[in-house]
Protein backbone atom coordinates (compact mmCIF):
# COMPACT_ATOMS: atom_id res chain seq x y z
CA UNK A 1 -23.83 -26.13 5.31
CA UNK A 2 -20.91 -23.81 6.76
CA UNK A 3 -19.12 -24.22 3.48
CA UNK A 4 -21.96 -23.25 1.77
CA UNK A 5 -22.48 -20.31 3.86
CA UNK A 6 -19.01 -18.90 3.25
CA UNK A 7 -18.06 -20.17 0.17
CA UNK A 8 -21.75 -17.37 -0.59
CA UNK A 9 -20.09 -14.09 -0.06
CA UNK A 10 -16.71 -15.36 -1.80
CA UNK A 11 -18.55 -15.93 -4.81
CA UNK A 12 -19.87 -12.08 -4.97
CA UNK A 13 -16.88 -11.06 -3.82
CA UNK A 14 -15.20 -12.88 -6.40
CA UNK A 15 -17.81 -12.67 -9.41
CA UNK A 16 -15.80 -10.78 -11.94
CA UNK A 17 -12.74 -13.14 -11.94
CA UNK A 18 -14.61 -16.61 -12.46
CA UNK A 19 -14.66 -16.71 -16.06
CA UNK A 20 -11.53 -15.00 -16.89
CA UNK A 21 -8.75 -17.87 -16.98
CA UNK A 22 -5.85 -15.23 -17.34
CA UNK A 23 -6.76 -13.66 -14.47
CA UNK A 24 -4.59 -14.19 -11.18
CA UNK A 25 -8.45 -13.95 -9.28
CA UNK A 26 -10.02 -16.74 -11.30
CA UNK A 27 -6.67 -19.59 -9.23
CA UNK A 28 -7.29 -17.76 -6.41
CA UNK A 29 -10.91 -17.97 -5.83
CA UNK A 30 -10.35 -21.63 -6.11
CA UNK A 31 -7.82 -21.69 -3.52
CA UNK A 32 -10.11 -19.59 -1.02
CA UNK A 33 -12.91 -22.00 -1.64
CA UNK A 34 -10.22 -25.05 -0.53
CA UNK A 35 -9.41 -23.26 2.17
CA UNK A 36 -13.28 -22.64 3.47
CA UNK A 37 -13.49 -26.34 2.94
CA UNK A 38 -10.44 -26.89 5.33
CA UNK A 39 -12.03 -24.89 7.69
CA UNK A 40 -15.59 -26.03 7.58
CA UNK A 41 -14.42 -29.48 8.10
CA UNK A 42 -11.82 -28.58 10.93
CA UNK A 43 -13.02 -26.06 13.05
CA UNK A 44 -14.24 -28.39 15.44
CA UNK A 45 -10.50 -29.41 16.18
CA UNK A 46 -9.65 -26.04 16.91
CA UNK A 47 -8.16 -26.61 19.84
CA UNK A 48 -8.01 -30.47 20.50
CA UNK A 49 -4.81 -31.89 22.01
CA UNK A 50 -3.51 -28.50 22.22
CA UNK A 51 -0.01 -29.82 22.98
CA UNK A 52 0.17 -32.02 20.13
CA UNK A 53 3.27 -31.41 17.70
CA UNK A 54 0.28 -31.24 14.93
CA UNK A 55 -1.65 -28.53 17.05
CA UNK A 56 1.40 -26.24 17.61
CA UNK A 57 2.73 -26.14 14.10
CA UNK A 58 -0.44 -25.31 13.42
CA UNK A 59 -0.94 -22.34 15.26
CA UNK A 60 2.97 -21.10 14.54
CA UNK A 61 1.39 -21.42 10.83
CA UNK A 62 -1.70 -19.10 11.54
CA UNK A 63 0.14 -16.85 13.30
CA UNK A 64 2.84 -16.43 10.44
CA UNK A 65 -0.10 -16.51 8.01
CA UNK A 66 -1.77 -13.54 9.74
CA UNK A 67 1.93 -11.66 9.91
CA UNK A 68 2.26 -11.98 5.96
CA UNK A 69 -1.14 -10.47 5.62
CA UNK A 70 -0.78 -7.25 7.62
CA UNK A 71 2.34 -6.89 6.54
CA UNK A 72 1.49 -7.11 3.02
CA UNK A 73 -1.75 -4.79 3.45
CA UNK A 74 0.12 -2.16 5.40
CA UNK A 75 2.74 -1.46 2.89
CA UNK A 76 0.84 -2.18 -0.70
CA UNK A 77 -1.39 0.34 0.94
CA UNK A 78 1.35 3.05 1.81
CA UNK A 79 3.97 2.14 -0.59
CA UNK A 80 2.17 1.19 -3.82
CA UNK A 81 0.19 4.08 -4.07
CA UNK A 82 -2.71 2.43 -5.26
CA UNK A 83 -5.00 4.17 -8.15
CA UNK A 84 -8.62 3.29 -9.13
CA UNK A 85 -7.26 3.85 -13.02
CA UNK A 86 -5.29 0.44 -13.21
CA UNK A 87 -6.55 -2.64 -14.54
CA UNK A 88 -10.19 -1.34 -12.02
CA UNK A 89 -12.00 -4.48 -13.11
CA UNK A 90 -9.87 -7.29 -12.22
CA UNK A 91 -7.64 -6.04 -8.93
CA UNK A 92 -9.30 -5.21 -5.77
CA UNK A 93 -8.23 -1.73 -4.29
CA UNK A 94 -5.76 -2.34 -2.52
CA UNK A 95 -3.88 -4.29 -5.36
CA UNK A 96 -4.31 -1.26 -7.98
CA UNK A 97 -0.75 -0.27 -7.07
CA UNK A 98 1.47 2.54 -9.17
CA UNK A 99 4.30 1.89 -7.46
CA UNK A 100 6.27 -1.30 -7.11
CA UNK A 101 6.35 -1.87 -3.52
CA UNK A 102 10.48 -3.81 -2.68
CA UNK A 103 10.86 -2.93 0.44
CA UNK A 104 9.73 -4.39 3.99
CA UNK A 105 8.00 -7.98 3.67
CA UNK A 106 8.58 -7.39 0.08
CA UNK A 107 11.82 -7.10 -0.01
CA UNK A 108 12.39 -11.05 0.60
CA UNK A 109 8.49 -12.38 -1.01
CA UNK A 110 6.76 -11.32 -3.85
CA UNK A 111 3.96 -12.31 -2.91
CA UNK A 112 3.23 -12.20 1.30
CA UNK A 113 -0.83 -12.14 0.86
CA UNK A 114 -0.34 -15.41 -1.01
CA UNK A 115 2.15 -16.84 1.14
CA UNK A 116 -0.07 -16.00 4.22
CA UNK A 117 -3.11 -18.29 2.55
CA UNK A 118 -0.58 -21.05 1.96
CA UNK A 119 0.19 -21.20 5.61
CA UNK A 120 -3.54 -20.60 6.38
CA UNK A 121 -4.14 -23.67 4.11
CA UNK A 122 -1.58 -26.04 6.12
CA UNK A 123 -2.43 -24.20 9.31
CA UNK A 124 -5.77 -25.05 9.04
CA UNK A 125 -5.26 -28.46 7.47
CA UNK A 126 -2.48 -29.62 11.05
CA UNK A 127 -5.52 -29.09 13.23
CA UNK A 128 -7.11 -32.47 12.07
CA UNK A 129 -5.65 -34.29 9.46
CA UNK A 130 -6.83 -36.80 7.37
CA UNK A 131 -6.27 -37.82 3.66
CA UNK A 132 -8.87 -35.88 1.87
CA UNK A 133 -8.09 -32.54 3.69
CA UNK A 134 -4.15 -33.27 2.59
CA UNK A 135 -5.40 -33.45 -1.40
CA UNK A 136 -7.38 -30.21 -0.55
CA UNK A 137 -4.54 -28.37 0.99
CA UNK A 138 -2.11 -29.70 -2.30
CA UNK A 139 -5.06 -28.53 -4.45
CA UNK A 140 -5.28 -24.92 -2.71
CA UNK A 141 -1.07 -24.30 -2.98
CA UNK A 142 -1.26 -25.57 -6.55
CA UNK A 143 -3.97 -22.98 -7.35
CA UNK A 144 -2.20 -20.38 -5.17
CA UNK A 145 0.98 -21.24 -6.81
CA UNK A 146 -1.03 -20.62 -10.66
CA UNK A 147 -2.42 -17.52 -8.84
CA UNK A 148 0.76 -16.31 -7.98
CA UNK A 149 1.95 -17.12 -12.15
CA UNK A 150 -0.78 -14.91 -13.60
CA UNK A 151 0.09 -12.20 -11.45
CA UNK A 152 3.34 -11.80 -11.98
CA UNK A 153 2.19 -12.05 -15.39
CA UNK A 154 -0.08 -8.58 -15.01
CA UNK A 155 2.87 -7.05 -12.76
CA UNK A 156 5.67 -7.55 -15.79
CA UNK A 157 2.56 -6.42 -17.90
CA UNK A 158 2.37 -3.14 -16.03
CA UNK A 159 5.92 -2.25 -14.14
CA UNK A 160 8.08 -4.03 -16.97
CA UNK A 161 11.40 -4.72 -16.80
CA UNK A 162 11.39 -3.12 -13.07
CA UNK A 163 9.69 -6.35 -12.12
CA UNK A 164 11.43 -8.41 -13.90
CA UNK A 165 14.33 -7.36 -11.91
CA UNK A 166 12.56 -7.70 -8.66
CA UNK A 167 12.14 -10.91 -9.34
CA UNK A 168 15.48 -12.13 -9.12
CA UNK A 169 16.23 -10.68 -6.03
CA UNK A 170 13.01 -11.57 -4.54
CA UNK A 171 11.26 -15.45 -4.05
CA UNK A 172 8.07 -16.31 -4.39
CA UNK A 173 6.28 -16.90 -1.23
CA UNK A 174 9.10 -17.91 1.24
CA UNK A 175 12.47 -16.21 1.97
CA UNK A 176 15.50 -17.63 0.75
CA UNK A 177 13.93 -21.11 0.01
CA UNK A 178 10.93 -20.46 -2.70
């Protein structure tokens, strides 16, 4: 019923992106709608066995997650200089940048609002694990990782060979490693 609920407003949210398979929107609705799953199955163990090793990676996980995403926000706002004139039917606002944003967050992740939902996805999976919720957080990362493929796609599409470059100096969705 909760997943039901939530999974509601994603899909309105989310409407113009579902049929378009090129589209960095159409992975990641898929991944948000793992992750509501994760959640409406785990929100009960919130805080059980709060000392557990499980619990407390966990929360270092949502903590990070919600770091990435300010973070990210904050300076795609300010920095990328976002116009309603780019792409306006398949990016959100905030993503309609002009200006590729290197700096900050940036500067070491391409992608920190996708790297925040992959920690969201394991944070939320530590608080009570089980089999099934492991294949769901593997299937949300694969479709964040396919998310994160189209849209550098549509950013060498638009910025060119200025991305290009910024993606060999940058990783994906964590510094140094991927």
């Amino acid at each position: 019923m909760l997943f039901g609920i939530l999974s509601f407003p994603l899909i309105l949210i989310s409407w113009r992106t579902l049929f378009n398979l090129r589209s960095h929107g159409f992975y990641r609705f898929f991944s948000w709608e793992c992750i509501i799953w994760l959640f409406a199955s785990n929100y009960k163990f919130w805080f059980h066995d709060p000392f557990s090793i499980t619990q407390i990676m966990s929360w270092i996980f949502l903590f990070w997650s919600v770091y990435e995403v300010i973070a990210g926000v904050i300076l795609l706002k300010k920095a990328g200089k976002p116009k309603n004139d780019r792409n306006g039917q398949m990016l959100y606002p905030f993503e309609k940048t002009s200006a590729l944003v290197d700096h900050g967050i940036f500067r070491y992740i391409r992608h920190p609002l996708y790297s925040s939902l992959l920690f969201l996805t394991w944070g939320i999976f530590l608080k009570n694990p089980t089999v099934l919720l492991f294949l769901t957080a593997v299937l949300s990362s694969v479709m964040l990782y396919f998310t994160a493929i189209f849209d550098e796609k549509e950013c060498v599409e638009y910025f060119g060979e200025k991305y290009k470059e910024y993606m060999k100096r940058s990783k994906r969705f964590i510094p140094f490693i991927v």
